[in-house]
C-alpha atoms as a PDB file:
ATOM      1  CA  UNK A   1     -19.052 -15.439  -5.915  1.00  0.00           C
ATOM      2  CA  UNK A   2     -21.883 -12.606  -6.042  1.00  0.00           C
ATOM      3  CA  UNK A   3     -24.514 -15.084  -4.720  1.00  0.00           C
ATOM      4  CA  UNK A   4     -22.082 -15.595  -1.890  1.00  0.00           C
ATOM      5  CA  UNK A   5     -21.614 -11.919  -1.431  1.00  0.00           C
ATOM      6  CA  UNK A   6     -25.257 -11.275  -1.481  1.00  0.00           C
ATOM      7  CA  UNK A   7     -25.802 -13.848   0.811  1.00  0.00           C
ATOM      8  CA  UNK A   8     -23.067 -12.184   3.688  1.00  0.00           C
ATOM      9  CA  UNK A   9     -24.929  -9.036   2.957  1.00  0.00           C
ATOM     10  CA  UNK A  10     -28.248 -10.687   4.309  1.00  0.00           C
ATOM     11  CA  UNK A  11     -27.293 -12.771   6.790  1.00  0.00           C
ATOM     12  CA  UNK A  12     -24.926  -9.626   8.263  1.00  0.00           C
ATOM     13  CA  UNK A  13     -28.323  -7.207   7.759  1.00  0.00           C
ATOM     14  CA  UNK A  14     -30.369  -9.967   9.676  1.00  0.00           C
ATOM     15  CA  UNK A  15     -28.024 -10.477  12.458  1.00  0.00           C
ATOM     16  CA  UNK A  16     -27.803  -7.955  15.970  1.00  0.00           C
ATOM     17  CA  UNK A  17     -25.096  -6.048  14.726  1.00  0.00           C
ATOM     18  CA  UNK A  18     -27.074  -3.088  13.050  1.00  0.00           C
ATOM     19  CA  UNK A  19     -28.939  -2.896  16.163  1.00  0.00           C
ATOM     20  CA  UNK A  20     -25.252  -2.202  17.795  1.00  0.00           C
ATOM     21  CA  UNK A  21     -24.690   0.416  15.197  1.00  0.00           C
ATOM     22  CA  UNK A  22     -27.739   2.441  16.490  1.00  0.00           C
ATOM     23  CA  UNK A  23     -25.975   2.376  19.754  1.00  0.00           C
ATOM     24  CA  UNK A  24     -23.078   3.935  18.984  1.00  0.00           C
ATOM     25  CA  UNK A  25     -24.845   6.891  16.780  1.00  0.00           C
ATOM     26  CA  UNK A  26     -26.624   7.448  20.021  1.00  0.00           C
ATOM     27  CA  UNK A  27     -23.291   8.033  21.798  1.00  0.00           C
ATOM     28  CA  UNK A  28     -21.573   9.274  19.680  1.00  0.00           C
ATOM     29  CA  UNK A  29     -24.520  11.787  18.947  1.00  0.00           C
ATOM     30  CA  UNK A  30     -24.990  12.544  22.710  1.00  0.00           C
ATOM     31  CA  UNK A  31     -20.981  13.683  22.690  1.00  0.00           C
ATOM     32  CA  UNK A  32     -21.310  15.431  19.667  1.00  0.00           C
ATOM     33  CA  UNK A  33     -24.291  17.294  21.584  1.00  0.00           C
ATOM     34  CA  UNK A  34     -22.483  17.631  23.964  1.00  0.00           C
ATOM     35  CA  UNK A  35     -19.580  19.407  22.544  1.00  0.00           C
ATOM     36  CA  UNK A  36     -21.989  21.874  21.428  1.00  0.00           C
ATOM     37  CA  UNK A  37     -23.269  22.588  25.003  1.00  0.00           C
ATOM     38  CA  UNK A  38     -19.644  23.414  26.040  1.00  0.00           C
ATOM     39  CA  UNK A  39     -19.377  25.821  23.510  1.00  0.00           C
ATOM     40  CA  UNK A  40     -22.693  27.441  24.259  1.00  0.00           C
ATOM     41  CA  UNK A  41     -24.405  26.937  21.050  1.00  0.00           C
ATOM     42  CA  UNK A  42     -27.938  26.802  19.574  1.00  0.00           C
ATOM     43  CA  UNK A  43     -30.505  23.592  19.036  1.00  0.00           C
ATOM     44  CA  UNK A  44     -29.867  23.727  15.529  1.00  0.00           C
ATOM     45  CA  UNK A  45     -25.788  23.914  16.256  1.00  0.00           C
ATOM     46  CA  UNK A  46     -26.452  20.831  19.018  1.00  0.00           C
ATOM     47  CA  UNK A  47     -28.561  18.775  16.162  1.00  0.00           C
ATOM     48  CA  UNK A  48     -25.872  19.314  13.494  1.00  0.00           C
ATOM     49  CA  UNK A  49     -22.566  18.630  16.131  1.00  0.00           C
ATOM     50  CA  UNK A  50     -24.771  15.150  17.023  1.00  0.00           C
ATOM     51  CA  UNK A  51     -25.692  14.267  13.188  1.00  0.00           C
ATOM     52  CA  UNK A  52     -22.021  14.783  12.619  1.00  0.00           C
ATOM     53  CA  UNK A  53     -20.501  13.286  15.024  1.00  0.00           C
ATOM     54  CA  UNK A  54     -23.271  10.068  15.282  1.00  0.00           C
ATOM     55  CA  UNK A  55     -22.958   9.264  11.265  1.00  0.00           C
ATOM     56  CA  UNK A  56     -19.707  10.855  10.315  1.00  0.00           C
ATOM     57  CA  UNK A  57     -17.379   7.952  10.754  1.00  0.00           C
ATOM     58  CA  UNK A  58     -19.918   4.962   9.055  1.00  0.00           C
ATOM     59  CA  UNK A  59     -20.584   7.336   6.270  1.00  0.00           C
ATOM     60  CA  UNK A  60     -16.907   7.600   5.616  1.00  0.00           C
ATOM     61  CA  UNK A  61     -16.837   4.093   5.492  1.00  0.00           C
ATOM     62  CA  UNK A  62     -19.307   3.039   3.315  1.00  0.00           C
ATOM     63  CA  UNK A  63     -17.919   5.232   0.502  1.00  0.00           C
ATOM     64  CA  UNK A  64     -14.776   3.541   1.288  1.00  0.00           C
ATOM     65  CA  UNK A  65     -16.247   0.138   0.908  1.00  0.00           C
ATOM     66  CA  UNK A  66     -18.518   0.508  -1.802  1.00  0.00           C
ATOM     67  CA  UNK A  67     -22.140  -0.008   0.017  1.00  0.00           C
ATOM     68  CA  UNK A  68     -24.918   2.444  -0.017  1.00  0.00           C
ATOM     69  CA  UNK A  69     -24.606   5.245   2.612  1.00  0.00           C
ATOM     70  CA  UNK A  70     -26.474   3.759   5.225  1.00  0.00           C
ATOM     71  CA  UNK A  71     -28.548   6.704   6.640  1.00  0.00           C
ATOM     72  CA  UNK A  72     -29.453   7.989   3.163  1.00  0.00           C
ATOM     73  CA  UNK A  73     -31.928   4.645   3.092  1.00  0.00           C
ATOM     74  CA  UNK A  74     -33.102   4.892   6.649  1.00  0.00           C
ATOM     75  CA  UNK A  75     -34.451   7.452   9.010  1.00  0.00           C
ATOM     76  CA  UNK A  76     -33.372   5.744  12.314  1.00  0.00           C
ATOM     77  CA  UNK A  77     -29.762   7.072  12.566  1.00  0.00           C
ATOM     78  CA  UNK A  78     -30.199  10.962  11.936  1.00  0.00           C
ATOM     79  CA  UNK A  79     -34.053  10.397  14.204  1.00  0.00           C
ATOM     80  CA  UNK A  80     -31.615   9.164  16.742  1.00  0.00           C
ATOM     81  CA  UNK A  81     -29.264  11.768  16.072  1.00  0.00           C
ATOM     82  CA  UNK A  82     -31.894  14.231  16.443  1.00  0.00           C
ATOM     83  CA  UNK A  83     -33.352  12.946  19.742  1.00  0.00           C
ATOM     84  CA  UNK A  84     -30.554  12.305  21.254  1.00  0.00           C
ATOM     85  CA  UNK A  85     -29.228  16.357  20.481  1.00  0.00           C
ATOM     86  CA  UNK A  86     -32.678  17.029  21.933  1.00  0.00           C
ATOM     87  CA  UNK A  87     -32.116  15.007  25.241  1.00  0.00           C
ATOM     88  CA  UNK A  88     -28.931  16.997  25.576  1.00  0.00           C
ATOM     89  CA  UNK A  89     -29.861  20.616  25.170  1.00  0.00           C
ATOM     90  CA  UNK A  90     -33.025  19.569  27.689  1.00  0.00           C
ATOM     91  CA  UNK A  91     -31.153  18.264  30.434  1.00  0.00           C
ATOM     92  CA  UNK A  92     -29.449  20.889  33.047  1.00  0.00           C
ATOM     93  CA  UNK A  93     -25.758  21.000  32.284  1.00  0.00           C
ATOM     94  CA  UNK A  94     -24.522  20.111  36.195  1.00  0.00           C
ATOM     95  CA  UNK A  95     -26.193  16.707  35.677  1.00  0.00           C
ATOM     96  CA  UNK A  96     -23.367  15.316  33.229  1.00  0.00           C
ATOM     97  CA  UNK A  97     -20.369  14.053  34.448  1.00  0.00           C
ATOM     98  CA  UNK A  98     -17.427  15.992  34.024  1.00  0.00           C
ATOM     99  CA  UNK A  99     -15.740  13.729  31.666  1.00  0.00           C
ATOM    100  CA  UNK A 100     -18.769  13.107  29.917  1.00  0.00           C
ATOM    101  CA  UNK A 101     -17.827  13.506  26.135  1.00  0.00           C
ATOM    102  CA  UNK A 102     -15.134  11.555  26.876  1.00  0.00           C
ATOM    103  CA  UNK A 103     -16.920   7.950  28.069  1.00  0.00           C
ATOM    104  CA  UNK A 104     -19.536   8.683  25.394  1.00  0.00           C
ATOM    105  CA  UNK A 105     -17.547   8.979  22.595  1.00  0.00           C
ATOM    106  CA  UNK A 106     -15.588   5.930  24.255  1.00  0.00           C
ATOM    107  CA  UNK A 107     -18.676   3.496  24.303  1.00  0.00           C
ATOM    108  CA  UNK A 108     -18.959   5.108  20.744  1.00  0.00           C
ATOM    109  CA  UNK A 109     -15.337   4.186  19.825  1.00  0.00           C
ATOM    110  CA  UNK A 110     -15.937   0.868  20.673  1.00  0.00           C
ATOM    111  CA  UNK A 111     -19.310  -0.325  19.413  1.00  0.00           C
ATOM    112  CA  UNK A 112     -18.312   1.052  16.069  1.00  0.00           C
ATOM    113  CA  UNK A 113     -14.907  -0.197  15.441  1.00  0.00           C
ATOM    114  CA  UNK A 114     -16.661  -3.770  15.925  1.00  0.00           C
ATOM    115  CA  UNK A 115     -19.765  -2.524  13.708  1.00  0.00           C
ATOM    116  CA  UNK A 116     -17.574  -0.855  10.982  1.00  0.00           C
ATOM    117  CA  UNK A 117     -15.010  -3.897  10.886  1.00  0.00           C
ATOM    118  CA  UNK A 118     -17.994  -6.804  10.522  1.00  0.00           C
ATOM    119  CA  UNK A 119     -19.838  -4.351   7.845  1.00  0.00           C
ATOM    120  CA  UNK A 120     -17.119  -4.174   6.063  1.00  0.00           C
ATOM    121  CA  UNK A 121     -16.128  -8.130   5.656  1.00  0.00           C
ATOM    122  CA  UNK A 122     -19.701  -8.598   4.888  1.00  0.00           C
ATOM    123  CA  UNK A 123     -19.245  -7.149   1.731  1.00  0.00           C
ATOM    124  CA  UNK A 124     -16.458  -8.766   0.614  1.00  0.00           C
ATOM    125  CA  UNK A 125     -13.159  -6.466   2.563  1.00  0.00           C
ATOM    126  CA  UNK A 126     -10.314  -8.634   3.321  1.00  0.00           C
ATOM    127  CA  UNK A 127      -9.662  -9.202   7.332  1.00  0.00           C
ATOM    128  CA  UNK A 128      -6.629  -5.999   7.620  1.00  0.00           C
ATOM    129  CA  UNK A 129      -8.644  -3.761   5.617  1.00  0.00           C
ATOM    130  CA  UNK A 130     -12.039  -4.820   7.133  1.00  0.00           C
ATOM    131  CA  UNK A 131      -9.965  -3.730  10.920  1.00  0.00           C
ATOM    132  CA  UNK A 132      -9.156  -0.862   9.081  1.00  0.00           C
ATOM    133  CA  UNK A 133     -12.708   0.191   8.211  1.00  0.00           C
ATOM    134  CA  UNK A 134     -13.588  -0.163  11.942  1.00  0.00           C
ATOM    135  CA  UNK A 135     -11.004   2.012  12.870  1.00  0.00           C
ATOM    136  CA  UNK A 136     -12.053   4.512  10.344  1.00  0.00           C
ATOM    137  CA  UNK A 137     -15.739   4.157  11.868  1.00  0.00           C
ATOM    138  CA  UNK A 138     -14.714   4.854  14.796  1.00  0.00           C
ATOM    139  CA  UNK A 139     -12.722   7.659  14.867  1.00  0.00           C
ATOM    140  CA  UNK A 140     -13.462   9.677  11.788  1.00  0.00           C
ATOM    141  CA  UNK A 141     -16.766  11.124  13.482  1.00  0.00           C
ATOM    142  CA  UNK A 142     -14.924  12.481  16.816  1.00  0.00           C
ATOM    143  CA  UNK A 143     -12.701  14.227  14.551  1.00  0.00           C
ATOM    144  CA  UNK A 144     -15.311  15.960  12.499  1.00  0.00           C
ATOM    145  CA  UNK A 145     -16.430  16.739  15.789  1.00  0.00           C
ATOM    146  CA  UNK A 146     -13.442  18.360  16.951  1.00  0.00           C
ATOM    147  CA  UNK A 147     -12.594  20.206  13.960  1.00  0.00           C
ATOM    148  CA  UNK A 148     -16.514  21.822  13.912  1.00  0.00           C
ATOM    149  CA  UNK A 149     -15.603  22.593  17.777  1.00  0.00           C
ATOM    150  CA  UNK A 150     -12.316  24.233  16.684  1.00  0.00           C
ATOM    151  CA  UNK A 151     -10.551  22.084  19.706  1.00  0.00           C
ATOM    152  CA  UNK A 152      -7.459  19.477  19.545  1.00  0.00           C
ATOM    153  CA  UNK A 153      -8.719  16.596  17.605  1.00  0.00           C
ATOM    154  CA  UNK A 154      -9.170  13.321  20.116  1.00  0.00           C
ATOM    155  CA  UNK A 155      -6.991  11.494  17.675  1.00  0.00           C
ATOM    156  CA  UNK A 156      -3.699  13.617  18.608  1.00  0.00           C
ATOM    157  CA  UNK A 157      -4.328  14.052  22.427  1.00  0.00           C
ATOM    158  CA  UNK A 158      -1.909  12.146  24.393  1.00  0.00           C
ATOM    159  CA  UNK A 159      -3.653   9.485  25.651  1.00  0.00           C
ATOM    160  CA  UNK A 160      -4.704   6.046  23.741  1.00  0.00           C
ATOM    161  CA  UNK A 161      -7.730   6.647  21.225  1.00  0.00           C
ATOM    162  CA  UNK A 162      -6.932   5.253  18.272  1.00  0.00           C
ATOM    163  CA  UNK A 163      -5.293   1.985  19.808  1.00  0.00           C
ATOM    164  CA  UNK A 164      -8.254   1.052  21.427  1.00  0.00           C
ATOM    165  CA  UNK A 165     -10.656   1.605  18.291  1.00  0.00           C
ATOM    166  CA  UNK A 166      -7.395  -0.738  16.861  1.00  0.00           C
ATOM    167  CA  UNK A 167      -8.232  -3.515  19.771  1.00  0.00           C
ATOM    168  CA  UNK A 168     -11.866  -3.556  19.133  1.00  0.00           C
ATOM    169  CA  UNK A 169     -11.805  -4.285  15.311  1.00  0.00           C
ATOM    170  CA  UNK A 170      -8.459  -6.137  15.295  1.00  0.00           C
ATOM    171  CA  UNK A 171     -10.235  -8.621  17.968  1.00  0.00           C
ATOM    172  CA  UNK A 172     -13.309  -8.557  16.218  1.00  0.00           C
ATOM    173  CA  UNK A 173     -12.033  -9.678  13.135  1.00  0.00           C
ATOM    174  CA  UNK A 174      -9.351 -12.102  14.554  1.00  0.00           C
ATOM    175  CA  UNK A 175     -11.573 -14.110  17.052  1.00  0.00           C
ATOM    176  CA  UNK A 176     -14.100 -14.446  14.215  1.00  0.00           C
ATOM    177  CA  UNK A 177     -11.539 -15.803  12.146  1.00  0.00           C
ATOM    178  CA  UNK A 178     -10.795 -18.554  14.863  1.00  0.00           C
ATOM    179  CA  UNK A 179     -14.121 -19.291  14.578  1.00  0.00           C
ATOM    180  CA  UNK A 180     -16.098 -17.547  17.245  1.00  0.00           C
ATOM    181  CA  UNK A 181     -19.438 -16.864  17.276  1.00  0.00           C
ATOM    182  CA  UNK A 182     -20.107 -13.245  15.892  1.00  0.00           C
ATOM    183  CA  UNK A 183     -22.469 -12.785  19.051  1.00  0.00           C
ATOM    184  CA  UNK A 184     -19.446 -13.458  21.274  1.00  0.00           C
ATOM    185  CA  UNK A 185     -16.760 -12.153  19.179  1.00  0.00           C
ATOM    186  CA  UNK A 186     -18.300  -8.546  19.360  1.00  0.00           C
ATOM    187  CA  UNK A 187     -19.372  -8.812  22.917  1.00  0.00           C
ATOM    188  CA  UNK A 188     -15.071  -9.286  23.749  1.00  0.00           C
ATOM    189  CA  UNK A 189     -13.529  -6.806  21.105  1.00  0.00           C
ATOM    190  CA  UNK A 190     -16.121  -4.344  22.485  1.00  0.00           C
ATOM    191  CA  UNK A 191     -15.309  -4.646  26.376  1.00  0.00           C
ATOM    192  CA  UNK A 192     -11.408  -4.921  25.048  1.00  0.00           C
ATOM    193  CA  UNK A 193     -11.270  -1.645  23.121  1.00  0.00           C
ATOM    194  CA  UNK A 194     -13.627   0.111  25.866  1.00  0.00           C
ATOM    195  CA  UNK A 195     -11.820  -1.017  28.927  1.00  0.00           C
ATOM    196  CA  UNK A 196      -8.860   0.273  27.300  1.00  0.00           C
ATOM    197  CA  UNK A 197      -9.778   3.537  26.105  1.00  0.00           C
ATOM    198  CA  UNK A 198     -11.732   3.579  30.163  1.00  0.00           C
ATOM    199  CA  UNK A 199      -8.253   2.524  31.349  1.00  0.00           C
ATOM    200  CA  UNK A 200      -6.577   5.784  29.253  1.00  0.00           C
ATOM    201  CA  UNK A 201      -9.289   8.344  30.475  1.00  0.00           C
ATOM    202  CA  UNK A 202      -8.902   7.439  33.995  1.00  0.00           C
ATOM    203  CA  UNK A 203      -5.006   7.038  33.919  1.00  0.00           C
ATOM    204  CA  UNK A 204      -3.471   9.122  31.362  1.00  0.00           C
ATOM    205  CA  UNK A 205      -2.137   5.985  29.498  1.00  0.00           C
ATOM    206  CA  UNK A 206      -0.358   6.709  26.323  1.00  0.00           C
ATOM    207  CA  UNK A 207       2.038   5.219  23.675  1.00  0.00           C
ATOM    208  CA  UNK A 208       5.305   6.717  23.682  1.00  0.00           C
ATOM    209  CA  UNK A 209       6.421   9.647  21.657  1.00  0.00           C
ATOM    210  CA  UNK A 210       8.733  10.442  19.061  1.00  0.00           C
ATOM    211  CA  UNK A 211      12.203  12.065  21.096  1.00  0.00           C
ATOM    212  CA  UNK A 212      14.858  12.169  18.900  1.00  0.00           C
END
């Protein structure tokens, strides 16, 4: 059973996905950056908003799942947290798009509810709690985002956020359970939870409320 273990470990450390977890810091850096240039802040305020916000959520969840915290054994993450905070505060403010934060911490959402749901089966999670994890990935940095910004946290505005984190991982793990290629598997959860959280930026969708 540990050799087994072990041997997910390696195979998931030696596959693309980490390289898909670097991409989603970076986005969800350049919105945490991002938040800070809305508020007016400083370059050390714009590094910390995009450390937060970029490792936040995949800290969270390794705690959670028992493996070592995964940018306390590699520079990469906060060096890409860092540049990316950089790239922000140096480029002129009418040059992002108006919903900016919004598509990057989308593209964010999305990579990382696949990354955090396959991490966490690798080391042994069973498949609803593994889903879980990648919904935790996902969202948990936007919201220590929002709560440094002092603004509504993503995760109670109206529109669907934490559904489409839900899509990503959910499909992730289920199509990899039918045995689909993990190269595949996260390629469709990822366009599935993006297009849908696109779909609720652009439109307004959202689940409905509580009127009694």
């Amino acid at each position: 059973m540990i050799s087994e273990h072990l041997l997910a470990i390696q195979a998931f450390s030696m596959s693309a996905l980490p390289r898909l977890d670097i991409v989603a810091t970076g986005v969800f850096a350049i919105s945490g950056a991002l938040q800070a240039a809305h508020a007016r802040q400083n370059l050390v305020t714009f590094a910390f908003f995009a450390a937060v916000t970029g490792v936040g959520g995949g800290t969270v969840r390794d705690l959670l799942i028992g493996a070592p915290v995964f940018w306390m054994h590699a520079s990469t993450p906060l060096a890409v947290c860092l540049l990316m905070a950089m790239l922000v505060w140096f480029t002129p403010a009418r040059l992002w798009p108006r919903h900016a934060i919004d598509w990057f911490d989308g593209m964010g959402l999305a990579a990382y509810a696949v990354y955090g749901a396959a991490k966490a089966q690798a080391y042994g999670i069973p498949w609803v709690p593994a889903a879980i994890m990648g919904v935790v990935t996902a969202c948990m940095g936007g919201i220590f985002r929002d709560v440094l910004a002092n603004v509504p946290s993503i995760v109670i505005r109206p529109e669907l956020y934490v559904t489409a984190a839900a899509l990503s991982a959910g499909s992730y793990v289920g199509l990899t359970a039918c045995g689909l290629p993990m190269v595949a598997a996260t390629g469709i959860a990822f366009a599935a939870g993006f297009l849908l959280r696109g779909a609720a930026i652009r439109h307004g969708l959202n689940l409905p409320t509580y009127r009694r």
